[in-house]
Protein backbone atom coordinates (compact mmCIF):
# COMPACT_ATOMS: atom_id res chain seq x y z
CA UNK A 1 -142.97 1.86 -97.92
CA UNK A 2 -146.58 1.62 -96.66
CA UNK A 3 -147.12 -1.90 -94.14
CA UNK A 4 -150.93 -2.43 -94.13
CA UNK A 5 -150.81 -5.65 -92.88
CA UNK A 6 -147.75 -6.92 -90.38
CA UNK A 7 -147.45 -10.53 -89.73
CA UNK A 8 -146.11 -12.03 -86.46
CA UNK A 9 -145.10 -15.20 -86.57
CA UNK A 10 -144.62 -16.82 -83.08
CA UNK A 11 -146.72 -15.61 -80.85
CA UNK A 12 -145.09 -15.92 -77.63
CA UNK A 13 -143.37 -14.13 -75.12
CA UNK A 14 -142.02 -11.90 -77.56
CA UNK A 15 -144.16 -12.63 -80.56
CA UNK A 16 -147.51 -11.54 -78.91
CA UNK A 17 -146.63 -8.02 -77.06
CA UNK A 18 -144.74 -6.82 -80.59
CA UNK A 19 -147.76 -7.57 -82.23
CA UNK A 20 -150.18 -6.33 -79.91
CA UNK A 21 -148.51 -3.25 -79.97
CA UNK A 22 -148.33 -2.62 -83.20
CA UNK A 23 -151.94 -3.26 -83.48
CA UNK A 24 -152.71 -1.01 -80.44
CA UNK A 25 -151.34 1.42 -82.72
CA UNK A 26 -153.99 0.98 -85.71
CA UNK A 27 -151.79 -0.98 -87.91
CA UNK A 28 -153.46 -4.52 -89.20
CA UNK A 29 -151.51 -7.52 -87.82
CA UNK A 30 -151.98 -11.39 -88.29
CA UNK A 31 -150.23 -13.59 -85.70
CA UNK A 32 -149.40 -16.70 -86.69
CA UNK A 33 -148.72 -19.78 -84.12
CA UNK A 34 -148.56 -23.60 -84.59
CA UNK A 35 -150.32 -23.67 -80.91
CA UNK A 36 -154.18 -23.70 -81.43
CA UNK A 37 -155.13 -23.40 -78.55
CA UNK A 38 -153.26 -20.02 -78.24
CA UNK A 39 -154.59 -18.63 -81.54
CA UNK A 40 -158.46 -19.32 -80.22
CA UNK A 41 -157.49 -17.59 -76.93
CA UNK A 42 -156.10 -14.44 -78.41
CA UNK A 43 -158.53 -14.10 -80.64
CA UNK A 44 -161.39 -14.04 -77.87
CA UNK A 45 -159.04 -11.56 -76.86
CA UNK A 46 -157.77 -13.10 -74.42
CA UNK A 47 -153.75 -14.40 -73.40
CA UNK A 48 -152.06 -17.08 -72.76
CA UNK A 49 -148.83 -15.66 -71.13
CA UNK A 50 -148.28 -13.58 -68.02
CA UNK A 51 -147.29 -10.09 -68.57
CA UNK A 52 -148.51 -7.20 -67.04
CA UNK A 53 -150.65 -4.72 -69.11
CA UNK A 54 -150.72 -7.27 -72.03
CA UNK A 55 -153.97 -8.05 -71.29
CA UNK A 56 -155.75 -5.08 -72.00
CA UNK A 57 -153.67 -4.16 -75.08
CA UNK A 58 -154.61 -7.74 -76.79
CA UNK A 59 -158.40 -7.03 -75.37
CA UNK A 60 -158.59 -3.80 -77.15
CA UNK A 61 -156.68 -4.64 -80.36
CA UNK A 62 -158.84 -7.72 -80.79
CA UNK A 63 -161.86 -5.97 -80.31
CA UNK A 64 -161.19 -3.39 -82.28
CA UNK A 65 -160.11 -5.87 -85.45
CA UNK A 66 -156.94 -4.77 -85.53
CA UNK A 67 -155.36 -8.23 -84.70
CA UNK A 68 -156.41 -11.71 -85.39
CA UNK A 69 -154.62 -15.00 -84.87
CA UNK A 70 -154.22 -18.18 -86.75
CA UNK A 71 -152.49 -21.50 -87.61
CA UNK A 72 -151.52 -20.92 -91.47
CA UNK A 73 -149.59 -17.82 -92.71
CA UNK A 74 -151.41 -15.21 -94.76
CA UNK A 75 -149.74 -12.46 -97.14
CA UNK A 76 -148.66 -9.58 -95.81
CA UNK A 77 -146.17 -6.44 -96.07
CA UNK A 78 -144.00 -7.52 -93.04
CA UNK A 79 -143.49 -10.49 -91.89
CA UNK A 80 -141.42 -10.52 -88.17
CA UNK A 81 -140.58 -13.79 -87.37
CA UNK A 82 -140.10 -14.47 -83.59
CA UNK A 83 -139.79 -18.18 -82.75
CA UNK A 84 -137.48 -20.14 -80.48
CA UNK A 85 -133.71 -20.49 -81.00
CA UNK A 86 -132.72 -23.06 -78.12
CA UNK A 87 -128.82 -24.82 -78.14
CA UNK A 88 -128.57 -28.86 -78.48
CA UNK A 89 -125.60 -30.83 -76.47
CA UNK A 90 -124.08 -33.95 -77.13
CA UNK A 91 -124.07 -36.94 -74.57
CA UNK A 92 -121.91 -35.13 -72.31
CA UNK A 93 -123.41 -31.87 -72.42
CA UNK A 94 -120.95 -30.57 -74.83
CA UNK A 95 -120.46 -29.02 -77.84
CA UNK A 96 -123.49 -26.48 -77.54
CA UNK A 97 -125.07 -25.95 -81.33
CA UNK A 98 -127.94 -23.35 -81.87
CA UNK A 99 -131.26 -25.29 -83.03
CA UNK A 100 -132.66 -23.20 -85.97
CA UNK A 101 -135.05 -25.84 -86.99
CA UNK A 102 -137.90 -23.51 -85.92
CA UNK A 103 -136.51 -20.07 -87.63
CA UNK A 104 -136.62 -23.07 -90.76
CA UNK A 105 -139.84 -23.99 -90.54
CA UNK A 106 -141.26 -20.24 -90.30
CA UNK A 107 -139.24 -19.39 -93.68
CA UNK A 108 -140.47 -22.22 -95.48
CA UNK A 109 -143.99 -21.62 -94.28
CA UNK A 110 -143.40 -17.72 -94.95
CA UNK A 111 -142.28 -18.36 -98.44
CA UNK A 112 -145.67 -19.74 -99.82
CA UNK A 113 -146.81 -16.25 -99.54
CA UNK A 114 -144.33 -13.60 -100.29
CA UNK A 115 -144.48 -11.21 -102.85
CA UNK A 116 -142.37 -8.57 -104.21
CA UNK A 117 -141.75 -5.68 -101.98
CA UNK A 118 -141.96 -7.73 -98.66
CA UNK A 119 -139.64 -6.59 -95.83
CA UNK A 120 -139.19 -10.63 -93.82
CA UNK A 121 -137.19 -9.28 -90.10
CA UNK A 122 -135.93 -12.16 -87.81
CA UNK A 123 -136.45 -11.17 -84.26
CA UNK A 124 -135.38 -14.03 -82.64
CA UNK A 125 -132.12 -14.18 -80.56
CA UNK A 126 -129.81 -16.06 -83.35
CA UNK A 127 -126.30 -16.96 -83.70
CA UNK A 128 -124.10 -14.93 -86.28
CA UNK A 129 -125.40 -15.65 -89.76
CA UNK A 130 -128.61 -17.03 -89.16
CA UNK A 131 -130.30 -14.00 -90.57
CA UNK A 132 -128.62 -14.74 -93.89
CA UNK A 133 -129.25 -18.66 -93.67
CA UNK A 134 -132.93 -17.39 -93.46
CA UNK A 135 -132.33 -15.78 -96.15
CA UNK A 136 -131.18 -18.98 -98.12
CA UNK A 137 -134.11 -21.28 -97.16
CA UNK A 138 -136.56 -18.51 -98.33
CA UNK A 139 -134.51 -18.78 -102.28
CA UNK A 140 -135.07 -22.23 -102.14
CA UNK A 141 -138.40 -22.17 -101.46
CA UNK A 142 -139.25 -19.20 -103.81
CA UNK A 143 -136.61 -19.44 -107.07
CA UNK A 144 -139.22 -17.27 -108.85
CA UNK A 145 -138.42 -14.50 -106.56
CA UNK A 146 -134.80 -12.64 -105.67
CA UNK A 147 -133.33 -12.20 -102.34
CA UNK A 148 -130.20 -9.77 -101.08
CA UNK A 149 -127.76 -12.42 -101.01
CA UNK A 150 -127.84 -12.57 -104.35
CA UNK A 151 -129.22 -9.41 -105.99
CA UNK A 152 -128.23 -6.95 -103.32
CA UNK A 153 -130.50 -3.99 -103.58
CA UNK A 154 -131.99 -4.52 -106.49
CA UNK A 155 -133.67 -7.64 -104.74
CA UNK A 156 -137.83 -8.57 -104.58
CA UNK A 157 -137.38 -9.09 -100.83
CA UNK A 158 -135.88 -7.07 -98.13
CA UNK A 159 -134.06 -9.14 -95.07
CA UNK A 160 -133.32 -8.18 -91.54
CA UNK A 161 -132.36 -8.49 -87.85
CA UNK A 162 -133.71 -7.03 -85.30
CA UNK A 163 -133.40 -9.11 -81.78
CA UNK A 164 -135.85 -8.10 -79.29
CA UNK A 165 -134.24 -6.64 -75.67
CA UNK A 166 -137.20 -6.44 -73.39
CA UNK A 167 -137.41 -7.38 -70.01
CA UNK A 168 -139.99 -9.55 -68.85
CA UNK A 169 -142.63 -7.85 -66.64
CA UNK A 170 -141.70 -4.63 -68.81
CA UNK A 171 -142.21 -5.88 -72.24
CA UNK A 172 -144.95 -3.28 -73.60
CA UNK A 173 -143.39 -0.47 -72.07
CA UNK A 174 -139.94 -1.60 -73.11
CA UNK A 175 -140.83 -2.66 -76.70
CA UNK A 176 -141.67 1.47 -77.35
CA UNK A 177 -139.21 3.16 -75.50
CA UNK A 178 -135.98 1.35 -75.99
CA UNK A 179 -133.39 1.70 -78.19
CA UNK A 180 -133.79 -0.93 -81.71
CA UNK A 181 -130.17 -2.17 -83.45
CA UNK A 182 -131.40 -3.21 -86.80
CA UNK A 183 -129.09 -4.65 -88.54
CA UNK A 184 -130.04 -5.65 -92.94
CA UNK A 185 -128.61 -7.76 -95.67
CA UNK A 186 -127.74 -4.15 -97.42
CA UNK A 187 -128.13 -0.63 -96.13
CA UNK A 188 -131.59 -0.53 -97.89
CA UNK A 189 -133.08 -3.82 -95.89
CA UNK A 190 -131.57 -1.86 -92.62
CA UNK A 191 -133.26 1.43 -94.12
CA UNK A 192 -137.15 -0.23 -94.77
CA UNK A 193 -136.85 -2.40 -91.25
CA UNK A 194 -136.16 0.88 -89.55
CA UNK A 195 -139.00 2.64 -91.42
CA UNK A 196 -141.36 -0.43 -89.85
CA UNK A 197 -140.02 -0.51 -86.38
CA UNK A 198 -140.64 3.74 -86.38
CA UNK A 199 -144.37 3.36 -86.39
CA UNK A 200 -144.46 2.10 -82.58
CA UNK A 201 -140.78 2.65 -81.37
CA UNK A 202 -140.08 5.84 -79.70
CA UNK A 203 -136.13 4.96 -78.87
CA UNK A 204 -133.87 5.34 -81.60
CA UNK A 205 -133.66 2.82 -84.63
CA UNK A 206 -130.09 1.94 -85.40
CA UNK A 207 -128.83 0.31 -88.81
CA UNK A 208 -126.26 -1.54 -88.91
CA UNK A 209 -125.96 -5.01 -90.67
CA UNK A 210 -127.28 -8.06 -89.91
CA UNK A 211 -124.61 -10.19 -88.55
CA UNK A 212 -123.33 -6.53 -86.85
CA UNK A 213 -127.09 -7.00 -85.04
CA UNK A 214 -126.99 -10.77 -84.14
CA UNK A 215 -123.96 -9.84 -82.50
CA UNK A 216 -125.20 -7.19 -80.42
CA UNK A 217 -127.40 -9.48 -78.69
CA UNK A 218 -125.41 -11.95 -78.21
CA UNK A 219 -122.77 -9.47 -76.69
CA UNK A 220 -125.12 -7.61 -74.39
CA UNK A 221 -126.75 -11.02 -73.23
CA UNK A 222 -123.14 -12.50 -72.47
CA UNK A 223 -121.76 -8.84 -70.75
CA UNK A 224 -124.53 -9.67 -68.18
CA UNK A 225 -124.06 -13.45 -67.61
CA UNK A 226 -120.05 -12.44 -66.96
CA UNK A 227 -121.33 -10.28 -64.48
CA UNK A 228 -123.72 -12.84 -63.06
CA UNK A 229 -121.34 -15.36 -63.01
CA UNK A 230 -118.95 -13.00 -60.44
CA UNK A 231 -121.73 -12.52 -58.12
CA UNK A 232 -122.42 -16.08 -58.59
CA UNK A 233 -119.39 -17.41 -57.54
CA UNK A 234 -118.69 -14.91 -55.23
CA UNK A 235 -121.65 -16.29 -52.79
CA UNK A 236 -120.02 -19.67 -52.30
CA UNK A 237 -117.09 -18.36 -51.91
CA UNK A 238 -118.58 -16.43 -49.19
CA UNK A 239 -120.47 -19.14 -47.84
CA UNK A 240 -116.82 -21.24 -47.46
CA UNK A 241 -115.80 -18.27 -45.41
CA UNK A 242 -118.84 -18.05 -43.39
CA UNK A 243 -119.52 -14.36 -44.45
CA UNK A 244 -122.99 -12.83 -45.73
CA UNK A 245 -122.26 -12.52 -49.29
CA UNK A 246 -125.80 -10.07 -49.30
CA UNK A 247 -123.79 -7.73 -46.64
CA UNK A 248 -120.45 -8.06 -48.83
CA UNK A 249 -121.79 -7.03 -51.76
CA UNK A 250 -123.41 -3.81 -50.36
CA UNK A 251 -120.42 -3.06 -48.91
CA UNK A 252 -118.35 -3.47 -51.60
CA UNK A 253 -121.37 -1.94 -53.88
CA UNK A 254 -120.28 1.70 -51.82
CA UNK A 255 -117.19 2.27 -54.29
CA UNK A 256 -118.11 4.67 -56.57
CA UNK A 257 -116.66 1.99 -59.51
CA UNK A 258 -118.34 -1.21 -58.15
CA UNK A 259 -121.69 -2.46 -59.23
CA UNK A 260 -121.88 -6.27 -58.12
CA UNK A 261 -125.13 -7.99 -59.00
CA UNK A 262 -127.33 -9.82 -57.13
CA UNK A 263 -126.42 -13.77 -57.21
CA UNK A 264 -129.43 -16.37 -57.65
CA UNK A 265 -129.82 -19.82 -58.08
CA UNK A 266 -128.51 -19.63 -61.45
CA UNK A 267 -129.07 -18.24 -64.36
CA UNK A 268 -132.57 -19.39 -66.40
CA UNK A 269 -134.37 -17.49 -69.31
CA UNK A 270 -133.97 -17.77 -73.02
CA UNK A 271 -131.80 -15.35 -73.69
CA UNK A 272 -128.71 -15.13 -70.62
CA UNK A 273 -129.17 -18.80 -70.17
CA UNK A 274 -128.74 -19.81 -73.65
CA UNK A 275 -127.09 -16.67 -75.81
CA UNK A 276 -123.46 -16.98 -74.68
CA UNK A 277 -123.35 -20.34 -75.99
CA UNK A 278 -123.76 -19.00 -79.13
CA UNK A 279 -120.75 -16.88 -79.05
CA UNK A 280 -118.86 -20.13 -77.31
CA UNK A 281 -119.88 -22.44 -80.59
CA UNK A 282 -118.94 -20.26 -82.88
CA UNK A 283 -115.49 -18.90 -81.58
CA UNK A 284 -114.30 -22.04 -79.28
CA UNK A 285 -110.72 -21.18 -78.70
CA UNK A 286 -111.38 -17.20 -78.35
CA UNK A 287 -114.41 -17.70 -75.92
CA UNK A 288 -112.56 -18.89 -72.79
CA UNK A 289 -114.30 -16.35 -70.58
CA UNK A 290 -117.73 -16.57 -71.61
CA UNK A 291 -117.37 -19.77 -71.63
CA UNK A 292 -116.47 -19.95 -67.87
CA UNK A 293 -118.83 -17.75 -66.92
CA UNK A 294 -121.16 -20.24 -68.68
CA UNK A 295 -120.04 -22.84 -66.40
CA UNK A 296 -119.75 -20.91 -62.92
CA UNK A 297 -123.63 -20.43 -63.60
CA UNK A 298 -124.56 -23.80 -64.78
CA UNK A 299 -123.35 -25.35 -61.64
CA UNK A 300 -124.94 -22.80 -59.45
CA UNK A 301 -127.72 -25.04 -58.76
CA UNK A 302 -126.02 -27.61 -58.23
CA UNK A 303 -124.65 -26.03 -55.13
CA UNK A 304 -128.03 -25.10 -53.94
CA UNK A 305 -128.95 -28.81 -54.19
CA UNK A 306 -125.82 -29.57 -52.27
CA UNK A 307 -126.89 -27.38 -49.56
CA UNK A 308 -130.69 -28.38 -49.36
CA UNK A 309 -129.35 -32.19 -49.27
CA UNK A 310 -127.03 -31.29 -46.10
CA UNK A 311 -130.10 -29.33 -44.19
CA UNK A 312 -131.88 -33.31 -44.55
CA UNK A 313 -128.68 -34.94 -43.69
CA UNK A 314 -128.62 -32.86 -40.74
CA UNK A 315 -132.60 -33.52 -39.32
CA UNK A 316 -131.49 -37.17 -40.15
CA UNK A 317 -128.84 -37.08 -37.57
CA UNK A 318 -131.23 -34.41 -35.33
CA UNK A 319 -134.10 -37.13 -35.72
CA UNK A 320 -132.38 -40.38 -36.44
CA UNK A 321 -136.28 -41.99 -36.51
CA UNK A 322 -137.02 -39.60 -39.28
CA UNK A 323 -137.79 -41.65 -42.74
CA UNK A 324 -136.56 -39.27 -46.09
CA UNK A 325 -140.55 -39.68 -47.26
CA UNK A 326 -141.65 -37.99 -43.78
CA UNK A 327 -139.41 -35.21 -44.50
CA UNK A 328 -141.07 -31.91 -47.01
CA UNK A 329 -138.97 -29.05 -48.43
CA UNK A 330 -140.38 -26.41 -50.15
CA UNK A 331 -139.46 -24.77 -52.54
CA UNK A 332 -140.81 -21.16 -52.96
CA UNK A 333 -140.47 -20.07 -56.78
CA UNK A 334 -139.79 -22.01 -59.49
CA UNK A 335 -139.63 -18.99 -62.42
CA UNK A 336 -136.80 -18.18 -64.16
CA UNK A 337 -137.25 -14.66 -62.45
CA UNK A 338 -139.71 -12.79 -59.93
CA UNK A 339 -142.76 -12.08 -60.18
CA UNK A 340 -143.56 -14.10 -63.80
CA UNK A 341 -144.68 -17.38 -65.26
CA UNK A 342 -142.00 -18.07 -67.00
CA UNK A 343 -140.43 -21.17 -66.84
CA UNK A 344 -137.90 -21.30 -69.73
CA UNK A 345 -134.32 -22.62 -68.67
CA UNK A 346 -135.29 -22.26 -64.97
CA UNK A 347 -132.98 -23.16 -62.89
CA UNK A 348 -134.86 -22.96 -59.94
CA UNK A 349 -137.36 -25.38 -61.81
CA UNK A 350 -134.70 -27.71 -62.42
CA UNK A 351 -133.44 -27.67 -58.53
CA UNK A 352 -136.63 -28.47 -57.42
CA UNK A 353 -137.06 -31.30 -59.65
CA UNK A 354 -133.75 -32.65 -58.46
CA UNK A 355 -134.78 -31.98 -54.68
CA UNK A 356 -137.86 -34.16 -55.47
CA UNK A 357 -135.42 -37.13 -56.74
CA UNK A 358 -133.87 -36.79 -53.28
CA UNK A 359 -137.10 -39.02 -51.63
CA UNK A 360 -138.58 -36.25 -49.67
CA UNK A 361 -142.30 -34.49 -49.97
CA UNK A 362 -141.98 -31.59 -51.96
CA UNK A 363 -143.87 -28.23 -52.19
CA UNK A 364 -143.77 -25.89 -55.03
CA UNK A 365 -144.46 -22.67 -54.66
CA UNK A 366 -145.43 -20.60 -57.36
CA UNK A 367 -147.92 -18.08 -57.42
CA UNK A 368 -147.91 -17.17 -60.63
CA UNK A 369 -148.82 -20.48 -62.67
CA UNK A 370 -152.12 -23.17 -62.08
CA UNK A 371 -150.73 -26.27 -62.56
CA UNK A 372 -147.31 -27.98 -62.18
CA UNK A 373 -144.88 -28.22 -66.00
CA UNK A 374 -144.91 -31.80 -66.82
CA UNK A 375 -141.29 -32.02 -65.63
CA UNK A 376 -142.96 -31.64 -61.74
CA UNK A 377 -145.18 -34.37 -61.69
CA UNK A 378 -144.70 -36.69 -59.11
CA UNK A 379 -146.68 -38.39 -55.98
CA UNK A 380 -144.30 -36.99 -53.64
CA UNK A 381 -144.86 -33.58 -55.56
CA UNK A 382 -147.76 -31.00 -55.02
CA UNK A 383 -148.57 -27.29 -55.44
CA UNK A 384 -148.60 -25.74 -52.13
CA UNK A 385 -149.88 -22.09 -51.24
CA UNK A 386 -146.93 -20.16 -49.43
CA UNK A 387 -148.88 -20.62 -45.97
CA UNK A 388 -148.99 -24.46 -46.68
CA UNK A 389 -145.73 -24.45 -47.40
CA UNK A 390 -144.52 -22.41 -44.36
CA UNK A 391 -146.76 -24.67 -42.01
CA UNK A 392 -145.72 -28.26 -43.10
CA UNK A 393 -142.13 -27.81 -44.62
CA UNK A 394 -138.92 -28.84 -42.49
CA UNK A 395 -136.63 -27.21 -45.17
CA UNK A 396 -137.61 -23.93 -47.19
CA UNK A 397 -135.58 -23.37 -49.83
CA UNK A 398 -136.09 -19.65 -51.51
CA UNK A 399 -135.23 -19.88 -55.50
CA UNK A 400 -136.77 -16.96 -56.73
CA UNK A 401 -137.48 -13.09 -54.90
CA UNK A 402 -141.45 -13.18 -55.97
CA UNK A 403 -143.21 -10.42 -54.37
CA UNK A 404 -145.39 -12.53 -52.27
CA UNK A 405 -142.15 -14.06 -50.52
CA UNK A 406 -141.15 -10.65 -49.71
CA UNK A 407 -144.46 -9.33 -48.36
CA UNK A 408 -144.47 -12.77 -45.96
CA UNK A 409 -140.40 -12.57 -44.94
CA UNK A 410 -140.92 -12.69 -41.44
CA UNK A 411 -142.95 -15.81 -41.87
CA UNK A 412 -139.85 -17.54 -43.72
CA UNK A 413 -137.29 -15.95 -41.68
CA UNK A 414 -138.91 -17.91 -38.80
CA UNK A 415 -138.54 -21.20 -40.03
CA UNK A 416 -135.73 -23.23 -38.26
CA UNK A 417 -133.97 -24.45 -41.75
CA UNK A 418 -133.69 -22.01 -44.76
CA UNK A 419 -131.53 -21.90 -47.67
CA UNK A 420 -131.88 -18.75 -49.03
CA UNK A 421 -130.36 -18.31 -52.66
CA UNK A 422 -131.91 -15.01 -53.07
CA UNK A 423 -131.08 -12.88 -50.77
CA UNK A 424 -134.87 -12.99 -49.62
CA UNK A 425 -133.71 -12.76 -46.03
CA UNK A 426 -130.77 -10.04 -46.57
């Protein structure tokens, strides 16, 4: 099958690297975003995300007319549909439910152009069957035209999965050289999906079928988040025993069969953040340790809060004159992870928010974003420059290993109260 023209719609984190790439590789692509103002940026060739080297690819595919943005689906060949999955809660924060109102929306607005022959692939992280509820809203929208789930092969339209497993601050590199499960409503939607993803992928494209692929993600994000969750838990338990839980884990790291990761503040991101719950709402009663792993990193920060409230407590009682309003943490990183802008599920974001509702000054630091999210806006609340921060803060609170923190350690190790849930000071 020949793909002149690949759509992309979403044009995201995700979204805009997969289809800068495969324009970088001389294949015609039309993103397609609901955000405006981030369809006239990438089309002056410009971006509107942080990733390293994504800038020059989107420069030169722009420029070379090889990708275009805009607001309102056109036809295509392909159509790779990469919008966001996140879970709603009830009251309680229960009862976690994948949100596919946005996988909806891109299927209905998909549908007004299909034609026979068009491969439609769902990148985004989904729970199990979403590919084929896709699938369903498409038929409705397009009864003139026949879809796998009811005319197997022999259908107009060709359906797949194929979640995305990229690591932010790697995503071009990662999007060619690793591994793709793609997973179709028959072997022949797995067969043309693989066919697409081999004109920029240089890892190996594996079919399987589509709920076989939703899966996989879903399983690899929830392997890690277990594993998280251990070295999660495993600080405060440290902490209640008064023993470095960075030393402990190197030692213990020195068995040939141990490989303990690196606890945090939590656990942010779309995908570890959010995934698991996936497998949790669908299998309730079979889920139990997902599901605690879950919760071990959900109250992570939490803890941290805890711990940043008892350093004030404590200059209170040092400096019983001391107003809550005279005293500043800071709070250096507020990304999901180092050295990006990404701010989705953030726990570290969401700690510093809370540390703002404790009455103190606070300082964000976060060199790689402008301006504060809307979530951080506050009189008590500025941005602060790491040497700001180091100067006027009474409390320093490290949330995220960003390579500025690391190149200025010394400076933060030499502050009197630190709460390091990093491991920025070892």
């Amino acid at each position: 099958m020949q793909f002149n023209t690949i759509s992309m719609i979403g044009l995201g984190y995700i979204g805009l690297p997969t289809a800068a790439v495969f324009a970088s590789r001389k294949h015609h692509v039309i993103g397609v975003d609901v955000n405006s103002k981030a369809v006239d940026t990438i089309n002056r060739g410009e971006i509107h995300i942080v990733e390293p080297e994504l800038d020059i690819v989107v420069r030169g595919a722009v420029s070379e007319g090889y990708l275009r943005a805009t607001t309102t689906p056109e036809p295509a060949d392909a159509f790779m549909v990469a919008v966001p999955t996140p879970f709603h809660t009830d009251e309680n924060g229960q009862h976690h439910q994948a949100a596919l109102s946005y996988i909806q929306a891109a299927a209905r607005n998909i549908a007004r152009v299909l034609k026979p022959g068009n491969l439609v692939v769902l990148e985004s992280t989904s729970p199990v069957g979403a590919t084929e509820q896709m699938a369903t809203w498409l038929a409705e929208a397009r009864p003139d035209l026949t879809f796998p789930q009811t005319h197997g092969e022999a259908s107009d339209i060709r359906i797949a999965h194929c979640p995305e497993r990229v690591l932010p601050g790697h995503v071009i590199r990662e999007l060619v050289e690793n591994d793709r499960v793609i997973g179709g409503m028959t072997p022949h939607c797995a067969e043309v999906a693989c066919t697409l993803y081999k004109l920029v992928v240089e890892g190996e494209c594996v079919p399987t079928t589509a709920r076989t692929a939703e899966m996989a993600k879903l399983t690899e994000n929830s392997f890690r988040d277990v594993n998280i969750a251990f070295a999660n838990e495993l600080s405060t338990i440290a902490h209640e025993l008064e023993i470095n839980v960075w030393e402990l884990i190197e030692l213990a790291n020195r068995h040939p069969r141990v490989n303990i990761l690196t606890p945090g503040a939590g656990v942010g991101g779309h995908c570890i953040a959010v995934d698991p719950w996936f497998i949790v709402g669908a299998c309730p009663e079979q889920a139990k340790l997902i599901r605690a792993a879950r919760e071990v990193n959900d109250d992570k920060p939490e803890w941290v809060l805890q711990r940043v409230s008892g350093a004030l407590e404590h200059y209170h009682r040092e400096y019983p004159q001391a107003r809550r309003s005279d005293l500043t943490v800071a709070c250096l990183g507020v990304a999901f992870k180092p050295d990006i802008d990404d701010l989705r599920e953030s726990p570290a974001l969401g700690i510093a928010h809370k540390i703002a509702e404790l009455g103190c000054r606070l300082q964000v630091v976060e060199p790689n974003i402008e301006t504060l999210p809307d979530t951080l806006r506050g009189p008590n609340i500025e941005l602060a420059t790491l040497d700001e921060a180091l100067a006027q803060a009474d409390v320093v609170c490290v949330l995220v290993k960003h390579k500025p923190f690391i190149e200025q350690v010394d400076a933060v190790r030499a502050k009197a109260s630190v709460i390091d849930a990093v491991g920025l000071l070892g």
